[in-house]
N, C-alpha and C. Protein backbone atom coordinates (compact mmCIF):
# COMPACT_ATOMS: atom_id res chain seq x y z
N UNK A 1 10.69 2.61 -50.99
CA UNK A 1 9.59 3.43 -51.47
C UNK A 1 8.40 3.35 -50.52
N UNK A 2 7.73 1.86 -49.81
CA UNK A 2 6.84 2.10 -49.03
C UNK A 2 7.07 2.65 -47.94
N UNK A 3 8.62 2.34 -47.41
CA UNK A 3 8.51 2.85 -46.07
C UNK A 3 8.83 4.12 -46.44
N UNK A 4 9.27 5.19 -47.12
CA UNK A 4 8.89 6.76 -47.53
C UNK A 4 7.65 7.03 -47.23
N UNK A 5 6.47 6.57 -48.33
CA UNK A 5 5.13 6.82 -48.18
C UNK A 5 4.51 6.42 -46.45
N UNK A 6 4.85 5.23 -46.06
CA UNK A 6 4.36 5.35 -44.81
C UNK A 6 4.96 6.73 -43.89
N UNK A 7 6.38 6.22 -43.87
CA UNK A 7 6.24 7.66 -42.98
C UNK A 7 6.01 9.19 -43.05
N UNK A 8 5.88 9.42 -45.08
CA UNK A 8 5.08 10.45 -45.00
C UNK A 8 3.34 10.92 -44.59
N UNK A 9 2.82 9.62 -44.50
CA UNK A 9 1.64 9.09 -43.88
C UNK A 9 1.47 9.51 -42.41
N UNK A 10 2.66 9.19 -42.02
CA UNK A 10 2.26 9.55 -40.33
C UNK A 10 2.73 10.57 -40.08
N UNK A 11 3.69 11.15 -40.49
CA UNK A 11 3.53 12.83 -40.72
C UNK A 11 2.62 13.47 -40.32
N UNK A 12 1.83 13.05 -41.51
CA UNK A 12 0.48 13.72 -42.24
C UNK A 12 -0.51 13.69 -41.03
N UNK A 13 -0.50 12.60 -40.63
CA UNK A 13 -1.35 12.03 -39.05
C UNK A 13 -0.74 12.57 -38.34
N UNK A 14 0.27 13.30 -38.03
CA UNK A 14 0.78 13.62 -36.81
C UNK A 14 0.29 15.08 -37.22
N UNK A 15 0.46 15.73 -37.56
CA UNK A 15 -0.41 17.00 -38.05
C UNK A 15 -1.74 17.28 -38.07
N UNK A 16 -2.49 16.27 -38.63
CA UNK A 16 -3.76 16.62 -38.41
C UNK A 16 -4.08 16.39 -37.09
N UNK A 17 -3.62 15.31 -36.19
CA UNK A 17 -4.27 14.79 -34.96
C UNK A 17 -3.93 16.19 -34.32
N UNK A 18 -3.13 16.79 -34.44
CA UNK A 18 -2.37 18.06 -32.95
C UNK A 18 -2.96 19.15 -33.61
N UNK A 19 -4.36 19.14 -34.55
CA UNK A 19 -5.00 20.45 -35.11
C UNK A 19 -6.20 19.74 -35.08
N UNK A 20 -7.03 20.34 -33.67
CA UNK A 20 -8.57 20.51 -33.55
C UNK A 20 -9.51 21.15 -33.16
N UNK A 21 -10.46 21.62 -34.50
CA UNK A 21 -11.04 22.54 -34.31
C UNK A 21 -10.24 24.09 -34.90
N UNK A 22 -9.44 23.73 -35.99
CA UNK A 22 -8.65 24.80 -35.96
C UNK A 22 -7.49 25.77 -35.05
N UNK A 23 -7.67 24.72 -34.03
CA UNK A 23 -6.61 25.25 -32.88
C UNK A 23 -5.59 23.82 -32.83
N UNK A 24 -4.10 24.55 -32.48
CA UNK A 24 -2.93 23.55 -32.66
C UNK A 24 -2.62 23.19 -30.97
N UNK A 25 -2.73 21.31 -30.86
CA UNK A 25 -2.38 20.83 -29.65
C UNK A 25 -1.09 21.63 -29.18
N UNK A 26 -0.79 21.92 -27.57
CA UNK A 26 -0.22 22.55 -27.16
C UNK A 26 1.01 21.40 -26.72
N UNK A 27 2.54 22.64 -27.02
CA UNK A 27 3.33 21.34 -27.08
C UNK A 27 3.74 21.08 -25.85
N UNK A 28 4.68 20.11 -25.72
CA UNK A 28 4.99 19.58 -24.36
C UNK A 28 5.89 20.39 -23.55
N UNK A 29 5.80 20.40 -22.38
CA UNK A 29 6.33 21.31 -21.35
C UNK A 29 7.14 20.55 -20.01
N UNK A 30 8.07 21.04 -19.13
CA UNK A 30 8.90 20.33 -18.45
C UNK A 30 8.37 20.63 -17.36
N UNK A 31 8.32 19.68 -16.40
CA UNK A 31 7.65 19.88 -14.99
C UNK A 31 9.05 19.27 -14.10
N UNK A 32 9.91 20.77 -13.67
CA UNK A 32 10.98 20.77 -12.41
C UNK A 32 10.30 20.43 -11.09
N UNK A 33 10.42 19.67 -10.43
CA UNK A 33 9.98 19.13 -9.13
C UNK A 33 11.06 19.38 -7.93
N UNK A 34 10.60 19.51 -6.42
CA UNK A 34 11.64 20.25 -5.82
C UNK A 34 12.27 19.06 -5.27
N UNK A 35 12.52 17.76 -5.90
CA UNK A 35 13.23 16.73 -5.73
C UNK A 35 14.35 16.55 -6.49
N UNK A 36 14.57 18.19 -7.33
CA UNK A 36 15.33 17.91 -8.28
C UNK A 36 14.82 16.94 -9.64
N UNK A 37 13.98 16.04 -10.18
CA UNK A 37 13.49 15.38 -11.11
C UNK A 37 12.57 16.81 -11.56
N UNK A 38 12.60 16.20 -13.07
CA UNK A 38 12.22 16.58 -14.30
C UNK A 38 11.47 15.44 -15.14
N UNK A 39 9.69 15.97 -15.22
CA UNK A 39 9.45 15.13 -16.18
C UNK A 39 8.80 16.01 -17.60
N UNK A 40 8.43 15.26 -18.59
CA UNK A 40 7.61 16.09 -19.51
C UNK A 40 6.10 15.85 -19.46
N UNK A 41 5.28 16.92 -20.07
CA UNK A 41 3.86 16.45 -19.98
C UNK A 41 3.34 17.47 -20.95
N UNK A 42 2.44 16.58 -21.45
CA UNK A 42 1.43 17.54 -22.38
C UNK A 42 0.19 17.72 -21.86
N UNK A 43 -0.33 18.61 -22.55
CA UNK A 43 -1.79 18.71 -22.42
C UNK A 43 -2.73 18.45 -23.35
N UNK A 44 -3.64 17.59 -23.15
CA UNK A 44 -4.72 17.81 -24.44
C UNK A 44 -6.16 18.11 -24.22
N UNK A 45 -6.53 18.22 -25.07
CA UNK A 45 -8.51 18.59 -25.07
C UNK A 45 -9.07 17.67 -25.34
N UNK A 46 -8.63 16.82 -26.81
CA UNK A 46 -9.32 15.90 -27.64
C UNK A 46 -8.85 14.51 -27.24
N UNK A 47 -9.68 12.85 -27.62
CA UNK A 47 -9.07 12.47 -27.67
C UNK A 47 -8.15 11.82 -29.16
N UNK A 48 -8.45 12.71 -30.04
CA UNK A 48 -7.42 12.88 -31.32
C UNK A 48 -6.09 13.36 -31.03
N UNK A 49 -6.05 14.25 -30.27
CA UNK A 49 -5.08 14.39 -30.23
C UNK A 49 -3.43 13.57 -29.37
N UNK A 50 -4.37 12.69 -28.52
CA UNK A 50 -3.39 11.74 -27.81
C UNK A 50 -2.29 11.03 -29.00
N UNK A 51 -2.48 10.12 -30.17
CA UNK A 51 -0.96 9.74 -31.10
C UNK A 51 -0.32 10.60 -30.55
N UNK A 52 -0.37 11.75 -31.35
CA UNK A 52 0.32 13.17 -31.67
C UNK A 52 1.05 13.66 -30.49
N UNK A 53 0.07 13.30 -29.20
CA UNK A 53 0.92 14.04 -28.11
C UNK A 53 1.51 13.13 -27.54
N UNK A 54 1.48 11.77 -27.41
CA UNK A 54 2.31 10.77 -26.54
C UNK A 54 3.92 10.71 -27.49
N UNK A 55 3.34 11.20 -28.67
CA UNK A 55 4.74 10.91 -29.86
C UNK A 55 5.57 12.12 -29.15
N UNK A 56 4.98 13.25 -29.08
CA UNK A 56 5.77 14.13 -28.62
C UNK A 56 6.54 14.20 -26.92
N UNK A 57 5.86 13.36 -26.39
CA UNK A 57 6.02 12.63 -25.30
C UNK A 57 7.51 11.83 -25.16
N UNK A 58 7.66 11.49 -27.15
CA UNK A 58 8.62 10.39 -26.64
C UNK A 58 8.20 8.97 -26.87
N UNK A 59 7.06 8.95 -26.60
CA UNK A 59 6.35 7.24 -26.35
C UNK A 59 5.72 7.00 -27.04
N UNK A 60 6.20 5.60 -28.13
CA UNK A 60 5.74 5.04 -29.21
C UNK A 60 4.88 3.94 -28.88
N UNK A 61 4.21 3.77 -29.82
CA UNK A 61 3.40 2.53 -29.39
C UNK A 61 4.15 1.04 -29.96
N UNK A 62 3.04 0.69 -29.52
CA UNK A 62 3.37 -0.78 -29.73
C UNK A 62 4.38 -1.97 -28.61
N UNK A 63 4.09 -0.98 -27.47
CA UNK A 63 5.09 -1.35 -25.98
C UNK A 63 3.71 -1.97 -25.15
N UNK A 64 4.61 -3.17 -24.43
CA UNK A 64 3.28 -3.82 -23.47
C UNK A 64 3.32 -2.42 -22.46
N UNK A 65 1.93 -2.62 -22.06
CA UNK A 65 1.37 -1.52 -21.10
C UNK A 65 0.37 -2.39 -19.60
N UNK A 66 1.12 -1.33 -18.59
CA UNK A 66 0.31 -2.13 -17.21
C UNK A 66 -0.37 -0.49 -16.72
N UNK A 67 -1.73 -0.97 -16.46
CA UNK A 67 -2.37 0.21 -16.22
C UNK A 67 -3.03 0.08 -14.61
N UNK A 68 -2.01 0.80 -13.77
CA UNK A 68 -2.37 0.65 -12.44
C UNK A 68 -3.72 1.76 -12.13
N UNK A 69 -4.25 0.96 -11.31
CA UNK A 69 -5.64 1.60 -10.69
C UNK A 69 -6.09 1.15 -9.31
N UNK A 70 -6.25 2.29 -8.48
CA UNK A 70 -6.54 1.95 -7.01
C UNK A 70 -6.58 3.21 -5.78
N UNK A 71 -7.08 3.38 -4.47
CA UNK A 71 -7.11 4.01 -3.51
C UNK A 71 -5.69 3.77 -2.96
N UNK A 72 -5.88 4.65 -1.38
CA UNK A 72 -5.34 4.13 -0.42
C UNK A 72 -5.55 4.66 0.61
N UNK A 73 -6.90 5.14 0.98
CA UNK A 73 -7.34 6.09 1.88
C UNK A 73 -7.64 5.15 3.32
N UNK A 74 -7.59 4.08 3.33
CA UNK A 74 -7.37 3.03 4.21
C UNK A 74 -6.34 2.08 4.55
N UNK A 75 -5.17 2.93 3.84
CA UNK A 75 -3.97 1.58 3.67
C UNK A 75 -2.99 2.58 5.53
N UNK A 76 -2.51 1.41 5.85
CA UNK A 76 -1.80 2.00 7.01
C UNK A 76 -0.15 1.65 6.52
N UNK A 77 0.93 2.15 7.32
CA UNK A 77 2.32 1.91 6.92
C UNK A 77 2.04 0.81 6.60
N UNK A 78 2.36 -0.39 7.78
CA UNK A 78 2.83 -1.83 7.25
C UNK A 78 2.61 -1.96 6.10
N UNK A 79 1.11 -1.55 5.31
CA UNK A 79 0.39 -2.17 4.01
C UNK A 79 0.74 -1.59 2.88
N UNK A 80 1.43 -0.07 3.15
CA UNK A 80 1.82 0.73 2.16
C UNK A 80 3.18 -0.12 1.65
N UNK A 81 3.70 -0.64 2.95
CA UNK A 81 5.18 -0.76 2.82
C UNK A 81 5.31 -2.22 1.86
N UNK A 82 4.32 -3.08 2.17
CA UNK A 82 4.14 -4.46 1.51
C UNK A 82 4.04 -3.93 0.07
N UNK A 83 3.18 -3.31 -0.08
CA UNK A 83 3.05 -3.19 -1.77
C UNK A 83 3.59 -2.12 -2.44
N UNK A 84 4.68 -1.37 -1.93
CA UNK A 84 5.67 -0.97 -2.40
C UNK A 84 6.83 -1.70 -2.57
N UNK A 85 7.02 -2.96 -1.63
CA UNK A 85 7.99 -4.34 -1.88
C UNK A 85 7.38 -4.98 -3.18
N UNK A 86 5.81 -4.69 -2.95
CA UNK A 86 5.29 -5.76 -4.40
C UNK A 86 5.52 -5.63 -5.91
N UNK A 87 5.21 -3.97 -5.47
CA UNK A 87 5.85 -2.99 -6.93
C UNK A 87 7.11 -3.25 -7.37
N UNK A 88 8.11 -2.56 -6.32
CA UNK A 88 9.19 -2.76 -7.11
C UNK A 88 9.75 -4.32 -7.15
N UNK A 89 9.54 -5.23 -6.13
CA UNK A 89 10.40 -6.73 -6.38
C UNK A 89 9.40 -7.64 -7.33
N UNK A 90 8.36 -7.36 -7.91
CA UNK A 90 7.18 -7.61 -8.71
C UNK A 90 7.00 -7.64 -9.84
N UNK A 91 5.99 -6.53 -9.39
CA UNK A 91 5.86 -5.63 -11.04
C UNK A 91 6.87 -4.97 -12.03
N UNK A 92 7.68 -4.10 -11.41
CA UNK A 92 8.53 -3.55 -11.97
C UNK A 92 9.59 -4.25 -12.83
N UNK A 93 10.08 -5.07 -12.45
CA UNK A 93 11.24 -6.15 -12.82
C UNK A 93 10.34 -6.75 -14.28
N UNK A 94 9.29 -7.35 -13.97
CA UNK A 94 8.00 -7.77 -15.21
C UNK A 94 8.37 -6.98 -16.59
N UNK A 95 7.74 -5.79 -16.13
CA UNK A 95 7.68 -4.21 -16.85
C UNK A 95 9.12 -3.94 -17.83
N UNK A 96 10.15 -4.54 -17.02
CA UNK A 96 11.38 -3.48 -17.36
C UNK A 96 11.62 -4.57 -18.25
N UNK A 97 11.53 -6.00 -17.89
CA UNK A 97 12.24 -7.07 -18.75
C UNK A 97 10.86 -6.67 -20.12
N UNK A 98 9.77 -6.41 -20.49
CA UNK A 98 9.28 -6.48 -21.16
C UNK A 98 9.23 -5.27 -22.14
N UNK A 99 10.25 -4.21 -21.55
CA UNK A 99 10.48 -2.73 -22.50
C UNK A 99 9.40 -2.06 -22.34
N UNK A 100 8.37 -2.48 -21.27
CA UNK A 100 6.95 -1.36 -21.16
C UNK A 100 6.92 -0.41 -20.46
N UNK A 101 5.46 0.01 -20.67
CA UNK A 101 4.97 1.25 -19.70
C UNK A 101 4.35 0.92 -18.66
N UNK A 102 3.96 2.33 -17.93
CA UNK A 102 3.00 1.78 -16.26
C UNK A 102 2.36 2.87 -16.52
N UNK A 103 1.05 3.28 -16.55
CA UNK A 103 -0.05 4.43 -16.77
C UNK A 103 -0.88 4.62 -15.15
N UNK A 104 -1.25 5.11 -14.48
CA UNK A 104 -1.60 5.46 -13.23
C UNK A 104 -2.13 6.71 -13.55
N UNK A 105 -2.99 6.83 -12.33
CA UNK A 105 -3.41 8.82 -12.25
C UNK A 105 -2.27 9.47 -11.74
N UNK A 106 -1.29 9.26 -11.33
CA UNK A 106 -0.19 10.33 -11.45
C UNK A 106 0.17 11.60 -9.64
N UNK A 107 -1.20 11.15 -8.78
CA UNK A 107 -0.84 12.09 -8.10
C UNK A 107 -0.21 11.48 -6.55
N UNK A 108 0.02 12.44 -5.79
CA UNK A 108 1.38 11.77 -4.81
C UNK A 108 0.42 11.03 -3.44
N UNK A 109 -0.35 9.98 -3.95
CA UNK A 109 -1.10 9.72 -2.78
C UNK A 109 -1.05 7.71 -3.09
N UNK A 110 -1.49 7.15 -1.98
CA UNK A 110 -1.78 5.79 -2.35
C UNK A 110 -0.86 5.16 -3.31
N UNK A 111 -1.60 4.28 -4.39
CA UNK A 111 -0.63 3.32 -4.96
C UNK A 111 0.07 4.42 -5.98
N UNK A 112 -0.64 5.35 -6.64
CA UNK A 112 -0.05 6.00 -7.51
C UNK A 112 1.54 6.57 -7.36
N UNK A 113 1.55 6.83 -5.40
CA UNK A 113 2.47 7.64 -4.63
C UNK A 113 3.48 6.15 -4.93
N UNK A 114 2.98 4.83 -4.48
CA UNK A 114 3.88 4.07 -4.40
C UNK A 114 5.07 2.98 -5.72
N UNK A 115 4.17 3.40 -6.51
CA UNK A 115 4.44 2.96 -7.80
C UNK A 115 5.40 3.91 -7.92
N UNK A 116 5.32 5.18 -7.87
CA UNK A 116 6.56 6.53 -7.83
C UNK A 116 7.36 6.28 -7.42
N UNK A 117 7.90 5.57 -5.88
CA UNK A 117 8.70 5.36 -5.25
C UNK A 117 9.31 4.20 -5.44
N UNK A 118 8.50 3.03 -6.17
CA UNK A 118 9.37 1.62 -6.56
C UNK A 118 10.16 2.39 -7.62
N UNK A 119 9.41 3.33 -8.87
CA UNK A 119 9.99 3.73 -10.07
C UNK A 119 11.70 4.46 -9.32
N UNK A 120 11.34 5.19 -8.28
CA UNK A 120 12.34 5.73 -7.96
C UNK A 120 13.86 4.53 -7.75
N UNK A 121 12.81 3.76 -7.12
CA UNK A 121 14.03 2.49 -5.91
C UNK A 121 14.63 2.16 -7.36
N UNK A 122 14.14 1.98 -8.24
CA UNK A 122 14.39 0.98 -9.03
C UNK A 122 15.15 2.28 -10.79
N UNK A 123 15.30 2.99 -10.19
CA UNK A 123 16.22 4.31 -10.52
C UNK A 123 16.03 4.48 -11.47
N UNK A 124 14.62 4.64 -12.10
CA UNK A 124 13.79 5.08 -13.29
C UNK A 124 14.06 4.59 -14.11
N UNK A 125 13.56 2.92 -14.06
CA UNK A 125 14.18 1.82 -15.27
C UNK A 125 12.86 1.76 -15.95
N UNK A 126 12.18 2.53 -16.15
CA UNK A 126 10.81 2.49 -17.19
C UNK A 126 9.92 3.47 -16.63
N UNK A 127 9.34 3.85 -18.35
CA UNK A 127 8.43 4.97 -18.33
C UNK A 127 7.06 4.43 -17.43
N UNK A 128 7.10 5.70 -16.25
CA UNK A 128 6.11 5.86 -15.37
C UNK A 128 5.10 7.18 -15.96
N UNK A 129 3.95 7.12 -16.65
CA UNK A 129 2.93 8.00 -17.09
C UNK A 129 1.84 8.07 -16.18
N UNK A 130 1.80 9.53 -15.80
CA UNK A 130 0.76 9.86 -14.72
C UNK A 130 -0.86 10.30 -15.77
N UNK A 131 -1.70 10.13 -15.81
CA UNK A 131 -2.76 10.87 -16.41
C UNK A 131 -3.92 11.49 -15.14
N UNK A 132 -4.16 12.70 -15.58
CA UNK A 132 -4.55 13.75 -14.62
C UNK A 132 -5.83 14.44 -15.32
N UNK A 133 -7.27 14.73 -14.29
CA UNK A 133 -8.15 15.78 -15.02
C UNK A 133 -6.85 17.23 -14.46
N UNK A 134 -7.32 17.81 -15.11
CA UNK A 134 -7.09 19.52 -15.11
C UNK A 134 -7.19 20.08 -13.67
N UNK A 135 -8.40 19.97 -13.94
CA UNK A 135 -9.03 20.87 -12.42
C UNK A 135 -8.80 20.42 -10.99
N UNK A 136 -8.17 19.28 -11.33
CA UNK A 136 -8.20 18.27 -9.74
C UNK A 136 -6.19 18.40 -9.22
N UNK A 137 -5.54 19.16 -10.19
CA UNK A 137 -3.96 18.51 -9.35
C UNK A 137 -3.30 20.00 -9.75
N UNK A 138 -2.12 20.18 -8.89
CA UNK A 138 -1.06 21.08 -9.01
C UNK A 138 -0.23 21.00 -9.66
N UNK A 139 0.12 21.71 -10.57
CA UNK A 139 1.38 21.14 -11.50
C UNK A 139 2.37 22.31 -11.42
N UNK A 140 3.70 21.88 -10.89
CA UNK A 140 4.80 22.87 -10.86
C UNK A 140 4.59 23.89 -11.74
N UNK A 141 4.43 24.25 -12.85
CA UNK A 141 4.05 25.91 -13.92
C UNK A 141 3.02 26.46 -13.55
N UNK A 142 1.96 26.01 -12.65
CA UNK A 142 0.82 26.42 -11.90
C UNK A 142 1.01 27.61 -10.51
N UNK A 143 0.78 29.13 -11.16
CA UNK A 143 0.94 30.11 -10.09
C UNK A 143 -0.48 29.96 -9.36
N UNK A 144 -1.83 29.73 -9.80
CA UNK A 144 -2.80 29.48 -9.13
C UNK A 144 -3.65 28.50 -9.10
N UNK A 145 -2.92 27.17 -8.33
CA UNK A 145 -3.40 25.86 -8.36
C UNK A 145 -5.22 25.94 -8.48
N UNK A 146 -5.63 24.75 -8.87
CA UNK A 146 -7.55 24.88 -8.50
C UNK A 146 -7.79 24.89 -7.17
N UNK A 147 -8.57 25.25 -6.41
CA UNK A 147 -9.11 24.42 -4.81
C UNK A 147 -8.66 23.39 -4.55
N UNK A 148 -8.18 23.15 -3.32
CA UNK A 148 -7.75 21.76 -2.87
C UNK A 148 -7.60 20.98 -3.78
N UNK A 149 -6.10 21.59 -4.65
CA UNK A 149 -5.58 20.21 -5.92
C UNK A 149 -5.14 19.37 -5.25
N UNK A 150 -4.73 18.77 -6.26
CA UNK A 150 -3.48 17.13 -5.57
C UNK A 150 -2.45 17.46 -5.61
N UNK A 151 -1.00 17.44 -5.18
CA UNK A 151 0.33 17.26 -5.91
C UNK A 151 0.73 16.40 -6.69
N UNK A 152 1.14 16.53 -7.72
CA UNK A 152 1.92 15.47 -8.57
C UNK A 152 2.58 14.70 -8.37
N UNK A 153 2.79 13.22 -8.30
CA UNK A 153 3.86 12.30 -7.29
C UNK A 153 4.92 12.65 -8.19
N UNK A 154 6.20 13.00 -7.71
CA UNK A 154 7.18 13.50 -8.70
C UNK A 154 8.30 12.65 -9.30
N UNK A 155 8.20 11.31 -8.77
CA UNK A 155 8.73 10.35 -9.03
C UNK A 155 8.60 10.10 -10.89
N UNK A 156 7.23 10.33 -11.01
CA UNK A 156 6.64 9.94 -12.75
C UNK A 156 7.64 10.72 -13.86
N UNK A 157 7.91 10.07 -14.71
CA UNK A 157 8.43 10.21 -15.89
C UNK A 157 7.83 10.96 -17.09
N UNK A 158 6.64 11.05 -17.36
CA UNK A 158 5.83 11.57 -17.95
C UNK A 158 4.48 11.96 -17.73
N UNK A 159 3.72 13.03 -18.10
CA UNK A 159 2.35 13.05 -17.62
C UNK A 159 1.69 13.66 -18.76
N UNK A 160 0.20 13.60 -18.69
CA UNK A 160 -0.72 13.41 -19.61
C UNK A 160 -1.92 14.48 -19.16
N UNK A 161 -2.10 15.31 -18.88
CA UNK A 161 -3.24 16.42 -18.22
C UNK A 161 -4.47 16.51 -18.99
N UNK A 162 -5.36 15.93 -18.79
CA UNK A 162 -6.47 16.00 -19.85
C UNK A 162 -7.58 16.59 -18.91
N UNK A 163 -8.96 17.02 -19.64
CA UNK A 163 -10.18 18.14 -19.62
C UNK A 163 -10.61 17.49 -18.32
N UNK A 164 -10.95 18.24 -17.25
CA UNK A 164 -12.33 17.63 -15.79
C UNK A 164 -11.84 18.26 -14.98
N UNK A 165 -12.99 18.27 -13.94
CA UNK A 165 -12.28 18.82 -12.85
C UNK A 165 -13.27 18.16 -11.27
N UNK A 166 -13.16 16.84 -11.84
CA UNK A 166 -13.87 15.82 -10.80
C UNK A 166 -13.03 14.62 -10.94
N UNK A 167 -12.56 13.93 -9.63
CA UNK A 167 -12.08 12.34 -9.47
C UNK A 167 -12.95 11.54 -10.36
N UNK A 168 -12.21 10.88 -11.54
CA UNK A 168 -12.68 10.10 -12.09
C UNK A 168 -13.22 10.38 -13.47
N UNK A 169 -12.76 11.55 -13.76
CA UNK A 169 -13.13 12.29 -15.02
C UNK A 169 -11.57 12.14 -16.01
N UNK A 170 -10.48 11.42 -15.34
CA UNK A 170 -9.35 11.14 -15.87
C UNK A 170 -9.46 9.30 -16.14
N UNK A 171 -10.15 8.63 -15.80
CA UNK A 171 -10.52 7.54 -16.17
C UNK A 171 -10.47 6.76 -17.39
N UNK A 172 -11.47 7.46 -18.10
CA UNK A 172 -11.50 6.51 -19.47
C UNK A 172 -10.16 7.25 -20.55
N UNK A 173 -9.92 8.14 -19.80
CA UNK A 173 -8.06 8.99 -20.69
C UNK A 173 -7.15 7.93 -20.68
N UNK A 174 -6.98 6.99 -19.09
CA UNK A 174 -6.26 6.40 -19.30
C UNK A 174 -6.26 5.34 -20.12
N UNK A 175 -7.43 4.60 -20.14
CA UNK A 175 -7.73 3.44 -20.85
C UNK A 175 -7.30 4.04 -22.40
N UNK A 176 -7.64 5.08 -23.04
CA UNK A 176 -6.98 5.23 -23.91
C UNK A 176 -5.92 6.13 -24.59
N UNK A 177 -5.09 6.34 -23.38
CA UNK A 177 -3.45 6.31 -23.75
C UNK A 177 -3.52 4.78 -23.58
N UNK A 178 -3.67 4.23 -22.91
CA UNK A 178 -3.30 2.45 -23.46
C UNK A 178 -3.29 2.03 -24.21
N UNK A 179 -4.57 2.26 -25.02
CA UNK A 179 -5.19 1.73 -25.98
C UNK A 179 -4.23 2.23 -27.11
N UNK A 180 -3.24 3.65 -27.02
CA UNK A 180 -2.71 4.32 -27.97
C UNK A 180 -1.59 3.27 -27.91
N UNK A 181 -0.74 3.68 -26.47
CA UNK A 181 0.29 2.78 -26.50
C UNK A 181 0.40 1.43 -26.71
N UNK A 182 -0.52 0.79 -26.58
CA UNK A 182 0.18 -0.50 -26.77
C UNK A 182 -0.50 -1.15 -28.02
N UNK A 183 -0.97 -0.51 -28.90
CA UNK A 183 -1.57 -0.84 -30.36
C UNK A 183 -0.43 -2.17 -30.79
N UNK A 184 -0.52 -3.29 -30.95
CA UNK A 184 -0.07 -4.46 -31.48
C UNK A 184 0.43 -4.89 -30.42
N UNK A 185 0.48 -4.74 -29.16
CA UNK A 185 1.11 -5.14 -27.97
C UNK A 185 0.06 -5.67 -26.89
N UNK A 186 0.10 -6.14 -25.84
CA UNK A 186 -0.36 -6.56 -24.59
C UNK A 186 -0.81 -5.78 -23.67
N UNK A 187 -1.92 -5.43 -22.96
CA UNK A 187 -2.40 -4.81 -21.82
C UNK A 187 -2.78 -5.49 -20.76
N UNK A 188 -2.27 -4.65 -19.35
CA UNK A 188 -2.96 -5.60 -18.26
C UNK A 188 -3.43 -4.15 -17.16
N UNK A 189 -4.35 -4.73 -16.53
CA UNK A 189 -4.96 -3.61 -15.60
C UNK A 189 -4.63 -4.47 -14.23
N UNK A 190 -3.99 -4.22 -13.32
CA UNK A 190 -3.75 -4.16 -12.18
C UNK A 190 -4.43 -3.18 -10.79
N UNK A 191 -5.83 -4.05 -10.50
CA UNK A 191 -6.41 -3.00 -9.51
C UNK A 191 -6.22 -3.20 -8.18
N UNK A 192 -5.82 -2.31 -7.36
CA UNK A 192 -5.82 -2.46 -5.62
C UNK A 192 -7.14 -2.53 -5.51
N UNK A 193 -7.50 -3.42 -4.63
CA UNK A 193 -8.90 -3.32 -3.64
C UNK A 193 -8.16 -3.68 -2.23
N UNK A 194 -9.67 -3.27 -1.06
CA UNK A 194 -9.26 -3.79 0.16
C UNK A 194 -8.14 -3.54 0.93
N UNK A 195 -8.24 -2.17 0.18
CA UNK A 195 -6.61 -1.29 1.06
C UNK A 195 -6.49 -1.50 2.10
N UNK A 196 -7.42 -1.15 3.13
CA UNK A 196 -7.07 -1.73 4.46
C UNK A 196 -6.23 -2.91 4.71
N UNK A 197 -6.33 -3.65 4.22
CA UNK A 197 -4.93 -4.61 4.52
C UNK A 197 -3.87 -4.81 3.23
N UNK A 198 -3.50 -3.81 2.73
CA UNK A 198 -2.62 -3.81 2.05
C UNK A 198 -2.83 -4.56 0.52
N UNK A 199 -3.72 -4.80 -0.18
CA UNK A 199 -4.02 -5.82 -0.88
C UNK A 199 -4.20 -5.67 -2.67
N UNK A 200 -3.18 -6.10 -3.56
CA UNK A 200 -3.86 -6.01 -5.07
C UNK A 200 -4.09 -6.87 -5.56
């Protein structure tokens, strides 16, 4: 009987969160990449509506979550190449034994690019979530990208497109898809500094 009522409860929450303002969250959509990979991604406005859309995502909470953050506009090969060894013989292995996620901005540059490519090495053994402003990246269903977007690193498993159209206006989104995902679970933030020599 309770667990009925609960999950007619979150139902109920899953409905209201994906209706704001009288307009219904838009549902999730497939992003074909010319690598052959396929991921899904929603879009939202609010941040009410994140439950609702990570559920539709696929991704439940209550999973430990590692929330990568960092440049690499100074990293040279050697340094790229070190902490793409770090990712996948590292982090990743961590991640996978622990059933979690990895949250990043999502686009094909620096660590975000390299975290893509451990996810790849490591043959998409856990959800990789990109979160993105709007105005700043290209997304495969996009006939007229913004000005000098980003590309999407296409490696990612899922993505998250939320309101801006300035670096760093996708920021506090990520902190809370974290905050969504890992509700009774563990968070860790993992930041690169000091790219120039390869360094997190």
């Amino acid at each position: 009987m309770l667990s009925t009522i609960s999950y007619n409860l979150s139902k109920q929450l899953e409905i209201m969160s994906s209706c704001i303002d009288g307009k219904k969250m838009e549902k999730p959509t497939k992003f074909t990449f010319s690598n052959g990979r396929i991921a899904q991604a929603v879009r939202v406005q609010h941040i009410e509506e994140l439950p609702a859309g990570l559920h539709e995502l696929g991704l439940h909470s209550g999973q430990p979550v590692l929330v990568l953050i960092g440049g690499a506009s100074k990293m040279d090969t050697e340094a790229m190449n070190r902490v793409r060894a770090f990712f996948a013989q590292m982090l990743v292995p961590v991640v996978v034994a622990l059933g979690g996620f990895v949250i990043d901005g999502d686009t094909d540059t620096g660590v975000m690019q390299l975290m893509g490519q451990a996810q790849a090495i490591t043959h998409g053994a856990f959800p990789l979530i990109g979160v993105a402003a709007t105005g700043k990246v290209a997304t495969p269903d996009m006939s007229t990208p913004p000005p000098r977007a980003a590309q999407l690193e296409p490696h990612h498993t899922h993505f998250v497109l939320v309101p801006g159209t300035s670096w760093g206006d996708e920021s506090p989104w990520m902190s809370h898809v974290a905050d969504v995902l890992s509700a009774g679970a563990n968070s860790v933030t993992v930041t690169c500094q000091r790219l120039a020599r390869g360094n997190c």
